[in-house]
Protein backbone atom coordinates (compact mmCIF):
# COMPACT_ATOMS: atom_id res chain seq x y z
CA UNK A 1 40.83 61.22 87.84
CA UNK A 2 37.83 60.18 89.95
CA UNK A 3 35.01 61.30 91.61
CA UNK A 4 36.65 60.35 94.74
CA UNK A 5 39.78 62.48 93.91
CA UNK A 6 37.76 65.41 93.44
CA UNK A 7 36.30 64.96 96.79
CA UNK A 8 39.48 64.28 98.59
CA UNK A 9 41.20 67.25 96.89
CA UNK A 10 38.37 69.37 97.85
CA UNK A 11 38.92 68.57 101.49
CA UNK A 12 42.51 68.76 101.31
CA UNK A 13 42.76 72.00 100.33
CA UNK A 14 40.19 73.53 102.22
CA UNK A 15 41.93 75.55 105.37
CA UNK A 16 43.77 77.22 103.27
CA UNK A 17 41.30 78.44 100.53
CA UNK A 18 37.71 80.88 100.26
CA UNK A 19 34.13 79.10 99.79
CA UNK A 20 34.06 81.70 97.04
CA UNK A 21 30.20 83.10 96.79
CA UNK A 22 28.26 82.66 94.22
CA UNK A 23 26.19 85.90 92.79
CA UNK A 24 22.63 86.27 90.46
CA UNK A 25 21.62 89.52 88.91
CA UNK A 26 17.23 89.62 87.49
CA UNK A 27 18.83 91.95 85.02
CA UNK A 28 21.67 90.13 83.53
CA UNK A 29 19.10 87.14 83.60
CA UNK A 30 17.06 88.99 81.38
CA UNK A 31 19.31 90.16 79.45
CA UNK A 32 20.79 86.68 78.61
CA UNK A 33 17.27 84.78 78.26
CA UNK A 34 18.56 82.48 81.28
CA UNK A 35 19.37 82.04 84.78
CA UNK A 36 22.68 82.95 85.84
CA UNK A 37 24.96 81.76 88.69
CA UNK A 38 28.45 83.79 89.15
CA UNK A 39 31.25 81.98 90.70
CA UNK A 40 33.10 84.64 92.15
CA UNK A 41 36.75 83.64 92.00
CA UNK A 42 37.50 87.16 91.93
CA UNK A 43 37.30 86.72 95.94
CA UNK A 44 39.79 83.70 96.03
CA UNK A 45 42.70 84.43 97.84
CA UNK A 46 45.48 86.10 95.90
CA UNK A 47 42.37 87.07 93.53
CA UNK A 48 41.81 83.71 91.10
CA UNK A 49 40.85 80.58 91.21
CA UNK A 50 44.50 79.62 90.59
CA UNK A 51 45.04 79.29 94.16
CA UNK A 52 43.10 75.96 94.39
CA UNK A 53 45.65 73.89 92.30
CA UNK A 54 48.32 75.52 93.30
CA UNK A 55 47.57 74.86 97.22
CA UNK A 56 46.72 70.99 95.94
CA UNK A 57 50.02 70.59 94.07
CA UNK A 58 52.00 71.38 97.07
CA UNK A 59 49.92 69.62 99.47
CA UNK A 60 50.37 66.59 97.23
CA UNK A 61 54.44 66.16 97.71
CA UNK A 62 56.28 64.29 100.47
CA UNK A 63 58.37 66.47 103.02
CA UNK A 64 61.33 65.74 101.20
CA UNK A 65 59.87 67.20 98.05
CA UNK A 66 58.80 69.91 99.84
CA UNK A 67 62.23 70.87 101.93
CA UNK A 68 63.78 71.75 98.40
CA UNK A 69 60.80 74.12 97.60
CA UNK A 70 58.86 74.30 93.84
CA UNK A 71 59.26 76.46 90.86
CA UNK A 72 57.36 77.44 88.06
CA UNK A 73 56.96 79.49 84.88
CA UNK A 74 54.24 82.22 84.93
CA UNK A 75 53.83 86.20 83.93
CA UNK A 76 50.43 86.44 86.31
CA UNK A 77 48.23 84.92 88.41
CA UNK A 78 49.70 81.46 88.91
CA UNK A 79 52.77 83.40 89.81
CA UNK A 80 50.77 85.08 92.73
CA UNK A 81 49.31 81.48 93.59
CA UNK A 82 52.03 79.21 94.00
CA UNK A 83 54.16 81.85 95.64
CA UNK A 84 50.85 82.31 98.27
CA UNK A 85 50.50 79.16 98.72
CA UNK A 86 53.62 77.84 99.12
CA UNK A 87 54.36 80.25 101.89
CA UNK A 88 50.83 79.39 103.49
CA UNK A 89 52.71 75.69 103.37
CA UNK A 90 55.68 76.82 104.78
CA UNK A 91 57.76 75.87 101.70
CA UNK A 92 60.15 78.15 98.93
CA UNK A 93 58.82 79.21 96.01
CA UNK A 94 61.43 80.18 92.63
CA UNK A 95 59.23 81.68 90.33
CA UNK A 96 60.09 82.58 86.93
CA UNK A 97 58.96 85.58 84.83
CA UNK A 98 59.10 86.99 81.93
CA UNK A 99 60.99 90.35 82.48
CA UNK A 100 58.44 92.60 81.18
CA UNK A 101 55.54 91.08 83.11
CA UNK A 102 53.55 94.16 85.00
CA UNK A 103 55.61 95.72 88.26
CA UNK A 104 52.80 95.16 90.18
CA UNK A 105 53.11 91.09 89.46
CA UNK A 106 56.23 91.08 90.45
CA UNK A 107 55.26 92.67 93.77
CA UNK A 108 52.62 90.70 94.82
CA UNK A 109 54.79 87.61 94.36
CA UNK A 110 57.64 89.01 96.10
CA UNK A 111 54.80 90.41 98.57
CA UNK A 112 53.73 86.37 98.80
CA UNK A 113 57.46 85.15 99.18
CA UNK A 114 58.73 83.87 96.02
CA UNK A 115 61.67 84.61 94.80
CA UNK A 116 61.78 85.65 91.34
CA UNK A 117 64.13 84.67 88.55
CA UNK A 118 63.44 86.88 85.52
CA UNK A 119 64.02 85.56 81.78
CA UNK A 120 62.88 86.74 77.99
CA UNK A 121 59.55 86.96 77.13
CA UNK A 122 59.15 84.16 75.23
CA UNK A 123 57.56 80.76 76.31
CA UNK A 124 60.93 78.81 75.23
CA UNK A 125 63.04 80.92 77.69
CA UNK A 126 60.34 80.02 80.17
CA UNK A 127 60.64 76.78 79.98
CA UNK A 128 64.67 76.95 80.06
CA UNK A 129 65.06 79.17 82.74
CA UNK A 130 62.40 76.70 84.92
CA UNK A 131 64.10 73.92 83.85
CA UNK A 132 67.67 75.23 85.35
CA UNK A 133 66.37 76.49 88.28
CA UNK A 134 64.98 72.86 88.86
CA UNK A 135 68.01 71.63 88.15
CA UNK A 136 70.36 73.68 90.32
CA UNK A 137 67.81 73.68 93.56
CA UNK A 138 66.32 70.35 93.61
CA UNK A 139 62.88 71.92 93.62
CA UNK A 140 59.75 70.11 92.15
CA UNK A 141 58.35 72.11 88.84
CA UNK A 142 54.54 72.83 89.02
CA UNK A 143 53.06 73.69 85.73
CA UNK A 144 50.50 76.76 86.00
CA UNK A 145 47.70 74.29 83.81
CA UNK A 146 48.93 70.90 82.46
CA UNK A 147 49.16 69.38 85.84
CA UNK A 148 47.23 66.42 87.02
CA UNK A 149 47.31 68.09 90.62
CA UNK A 150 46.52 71.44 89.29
CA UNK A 151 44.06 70.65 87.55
CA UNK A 152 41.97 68.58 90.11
CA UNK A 153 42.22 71.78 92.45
CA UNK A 154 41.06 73.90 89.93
CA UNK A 155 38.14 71.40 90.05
CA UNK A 156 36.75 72.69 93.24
CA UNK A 157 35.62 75.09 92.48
CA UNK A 158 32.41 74.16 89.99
CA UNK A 159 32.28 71.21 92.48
CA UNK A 160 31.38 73.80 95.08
CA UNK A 161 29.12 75.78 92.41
CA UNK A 162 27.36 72.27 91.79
CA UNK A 163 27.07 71.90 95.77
CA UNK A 164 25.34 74.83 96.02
CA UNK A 165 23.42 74.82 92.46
CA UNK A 166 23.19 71.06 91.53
CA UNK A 167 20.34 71.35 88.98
CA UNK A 168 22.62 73.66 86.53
CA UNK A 169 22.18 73.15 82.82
CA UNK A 170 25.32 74.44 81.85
CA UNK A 171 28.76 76.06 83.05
CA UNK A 172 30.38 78.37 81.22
CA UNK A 173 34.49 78.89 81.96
CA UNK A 174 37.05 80.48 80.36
CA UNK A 175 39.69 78.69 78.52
CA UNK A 176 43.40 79.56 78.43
CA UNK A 177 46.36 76.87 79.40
CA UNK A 178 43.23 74.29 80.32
CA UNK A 179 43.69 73.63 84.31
CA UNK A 180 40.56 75.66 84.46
CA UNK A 181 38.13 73.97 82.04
CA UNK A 182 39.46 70.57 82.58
CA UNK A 183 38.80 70.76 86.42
CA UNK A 184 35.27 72.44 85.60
CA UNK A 185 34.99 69.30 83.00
CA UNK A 186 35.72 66.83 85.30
CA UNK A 187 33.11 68.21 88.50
CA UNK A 188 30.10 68.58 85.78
CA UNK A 189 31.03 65.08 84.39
CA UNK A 190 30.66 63.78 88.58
CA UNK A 191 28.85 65.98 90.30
CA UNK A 192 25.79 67.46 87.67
CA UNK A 193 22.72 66.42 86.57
CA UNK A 194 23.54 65.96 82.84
CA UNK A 195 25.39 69.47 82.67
CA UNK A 196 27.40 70.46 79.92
CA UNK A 197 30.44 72.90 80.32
CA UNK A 198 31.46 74.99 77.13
CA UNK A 199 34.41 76.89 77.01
CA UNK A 200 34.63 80.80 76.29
CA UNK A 201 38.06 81.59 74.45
CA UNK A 202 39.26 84.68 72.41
CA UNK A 203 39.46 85.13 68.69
CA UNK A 204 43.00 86.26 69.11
CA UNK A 205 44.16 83.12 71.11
CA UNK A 206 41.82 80.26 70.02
CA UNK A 207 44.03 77.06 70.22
CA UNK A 208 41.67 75.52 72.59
CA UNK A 209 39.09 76.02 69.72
CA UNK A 210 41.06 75.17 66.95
CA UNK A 211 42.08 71.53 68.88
CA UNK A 212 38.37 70.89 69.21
CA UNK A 213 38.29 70.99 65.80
CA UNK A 214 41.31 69.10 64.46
CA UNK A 215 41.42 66.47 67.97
CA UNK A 216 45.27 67.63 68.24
CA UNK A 217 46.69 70.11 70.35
CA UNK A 218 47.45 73.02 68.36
CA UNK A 219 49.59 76.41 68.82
CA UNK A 220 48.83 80.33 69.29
CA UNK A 221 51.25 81.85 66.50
CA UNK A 222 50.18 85.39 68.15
CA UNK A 223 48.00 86.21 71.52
CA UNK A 224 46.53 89.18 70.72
CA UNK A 225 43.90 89.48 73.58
CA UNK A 226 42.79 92.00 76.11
CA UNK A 227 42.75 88.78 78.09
CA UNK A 228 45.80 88.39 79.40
CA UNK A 229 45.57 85.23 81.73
CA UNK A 230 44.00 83.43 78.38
CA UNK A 231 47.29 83.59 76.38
CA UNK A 232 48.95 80.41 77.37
CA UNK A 233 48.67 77.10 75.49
CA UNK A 234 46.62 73.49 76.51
CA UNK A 235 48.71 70.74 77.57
CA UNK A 236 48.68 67.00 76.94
CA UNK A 237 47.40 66.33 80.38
CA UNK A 238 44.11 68.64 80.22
CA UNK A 239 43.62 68.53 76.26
CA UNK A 240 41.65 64.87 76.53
CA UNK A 241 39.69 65.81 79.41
CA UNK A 242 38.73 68.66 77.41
CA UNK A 243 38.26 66.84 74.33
CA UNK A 244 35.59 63.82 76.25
CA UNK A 245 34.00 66.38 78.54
CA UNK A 246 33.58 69.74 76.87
CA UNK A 247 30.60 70.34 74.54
CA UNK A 248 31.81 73.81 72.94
CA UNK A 249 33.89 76.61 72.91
CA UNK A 250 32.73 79.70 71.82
CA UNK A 251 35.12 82.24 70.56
CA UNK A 252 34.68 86.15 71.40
CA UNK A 253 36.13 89.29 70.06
CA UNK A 254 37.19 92.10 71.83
CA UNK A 255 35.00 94.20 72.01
CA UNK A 256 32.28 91.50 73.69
CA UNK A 257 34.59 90.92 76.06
CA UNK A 258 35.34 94.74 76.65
CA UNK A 259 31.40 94.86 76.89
CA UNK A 260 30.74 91.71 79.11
CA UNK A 261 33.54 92.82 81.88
CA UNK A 262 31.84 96.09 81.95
CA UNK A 263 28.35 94.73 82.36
CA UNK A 264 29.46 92.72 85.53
CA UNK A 265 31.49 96.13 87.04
CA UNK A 266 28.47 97.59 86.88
CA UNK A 267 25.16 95.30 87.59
CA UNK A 268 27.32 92.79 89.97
CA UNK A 269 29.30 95.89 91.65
CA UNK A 270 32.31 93.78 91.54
CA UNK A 271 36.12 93.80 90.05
CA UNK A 272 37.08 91.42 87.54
CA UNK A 273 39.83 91.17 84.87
CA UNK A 274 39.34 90.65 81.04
CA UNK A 275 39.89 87.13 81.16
CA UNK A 276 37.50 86.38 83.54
CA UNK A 277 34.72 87.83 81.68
CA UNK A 278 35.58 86.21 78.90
CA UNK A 279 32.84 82.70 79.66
CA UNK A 280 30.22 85.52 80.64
CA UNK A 281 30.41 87.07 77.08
CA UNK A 282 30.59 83.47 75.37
CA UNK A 283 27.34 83.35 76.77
CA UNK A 284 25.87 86.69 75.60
CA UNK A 285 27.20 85.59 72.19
CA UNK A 286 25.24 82.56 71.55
CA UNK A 287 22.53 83.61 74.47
CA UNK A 288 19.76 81.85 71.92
CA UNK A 289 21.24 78.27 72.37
CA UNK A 290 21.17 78.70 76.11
CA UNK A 291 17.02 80.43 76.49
CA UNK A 292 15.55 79.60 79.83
CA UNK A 293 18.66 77.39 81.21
CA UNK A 294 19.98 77.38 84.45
CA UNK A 295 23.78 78.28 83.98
CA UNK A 296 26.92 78.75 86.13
CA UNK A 297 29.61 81.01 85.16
CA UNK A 298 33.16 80.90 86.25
CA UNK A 299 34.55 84.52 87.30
CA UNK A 300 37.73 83.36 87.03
CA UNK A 301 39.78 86.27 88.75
CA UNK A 302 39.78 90.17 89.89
CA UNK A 303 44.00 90.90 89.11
CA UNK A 304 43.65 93.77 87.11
CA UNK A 305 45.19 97.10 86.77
CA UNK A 306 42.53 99.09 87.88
CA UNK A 307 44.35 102.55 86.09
CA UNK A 308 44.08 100.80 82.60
CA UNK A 309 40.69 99.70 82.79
CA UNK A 310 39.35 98.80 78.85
CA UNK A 311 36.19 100.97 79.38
């Protein structure tokens, strides 16, 4: 994936995506040692920055790909996303989930279009129940993460962050399935002046971490987070980007996540959900490496149940 790619994608998908703003707080500066730069993908449409590669994917078949619709496999956000943007596109959208994933999921995707095929909760019957609806309706499967697509339209967004802020020492992103962090990788590795990206991940589902470590993809045998979006596995596709292009990833426990997405309800004045304050407390956690650096971090999204908040 080039430089080039990035660019083109970034045009591409623009019409039917948010500029997403980018925030600073003096106070959360000073409390961190460093200059901060929010990238609020909390105000993407459908409420995450999953709506970039999702939008790209599509974009990306031919008609006749297109006239048979797409299908994925997700419990959340990239649920919401390829359901929103495939009716943006004009095209169907079978999307499968788990059948205890939150009512209010379900809505907004059925509020968005798609048509959802429930299954077990487990990733296997995921994968099985995606598979067959491929397989009975012609339509093309979009992975939520481990897609060359997805992952260049998650991309944009740290490409616009780096527009904007082109002098930044470091980003900071979450890390769950990878589309995220391996997009981010790929616009600091073309687009900033020597920055580094390091990933923020959970104790309770550190694969990302725990493949730095070993250089092979390994598995979550539980994902017990707060951070819902984060409990999903890396992919063959991202894992090498990651693995060339990402300096760190810090793992965080609960409670600094509990803390950090609490500190950015109330000095940003803004909604975001567990996961996305996940890169934001990475930082916080090892705020000594990272003294008097410019740094972007990636609000990755704003879905959350506002009635179960963890504070």
């Amino acid at each position: 994936m080039t430089r080039e790619e990035l660019l083109a994608t970034q045009t591409r998908i623009a019409s039917y995506i948010h500029r997403t703003p980018v925030l600073t707080s003096r106070l959360l500066d000073e409390m961190a040692g460093a200059r901060l730069f929010f990238k609020c993908e909390n105000f993407q449409r459908m409420g995450a920055f999953k709506m970039r590669g999702a939008v790209n994917a599509i974009l990306q078949l031919s008609e006749e790909q297109r006239a048979k619709g797409v299908v994925t496999h997700s419990s959340g956000n990239f649920a919401q996303a390829l359901a929103l943007a495939a009716q943006s596109i004009g095209v169907k959208a079978y999307i499968v989930m788990p059948e205890n994933a939150p009512q209010v999921k379900k809505d907004a995707v059925v509020g968005y279009g798609g048509q959802i095929i429930e299954c077990a909760s487990t990733p296997i019957a995921r994968e099985e129940m995606a598979a067959q609806v491929e397989k009975e309706t012609g339509a093309y499967f979009i992975h939520p993460s481990n897609d060359l697509e997805v992952i260049l339209g998650q991309g944009t967004a740290v490409l616009e962050l780096l527009q904007d802020y082109p002098d930044l020492d470091y980003v900071f992103s979450p890390v769950g399935g990878g589309g995220l962090i391996g997009g981010t990788a790929l616009a600091a590795h073309y687009f900033g002046q020597n920055c580094k990206v390091v990933g923020g991940e959970p104790f309770g589902a550190d694969d990302a971490y725990r493949s730095l470590q070993s250089g092979l993809i390994e598995s979550n045998e539980t994902t017990n987070t707060i951070a819902d979006g984060l409990r999903t596995q890396l992919g063959d596709i991202n894992f090498p980007i990651i693995k060339e292009h990402v300096e760190k990833i810090i793992r965080v426990e609960e409670k600094e996540i509990v803390a950090a997405m609490r500190l950015i309800w109330e000095r940003l004045k803004i909604v975001i959900e567990p996961s996305s304050a996940v890169a934001f407390a990475a930082l916080l956690k090892e705020k000594q490496s990272y003294a008097g650096k410019k740094v972007g971090i990636i609000l990755s999204g704003g879905n959350v149940d506002v009635t179960k908040l963890p504070f």
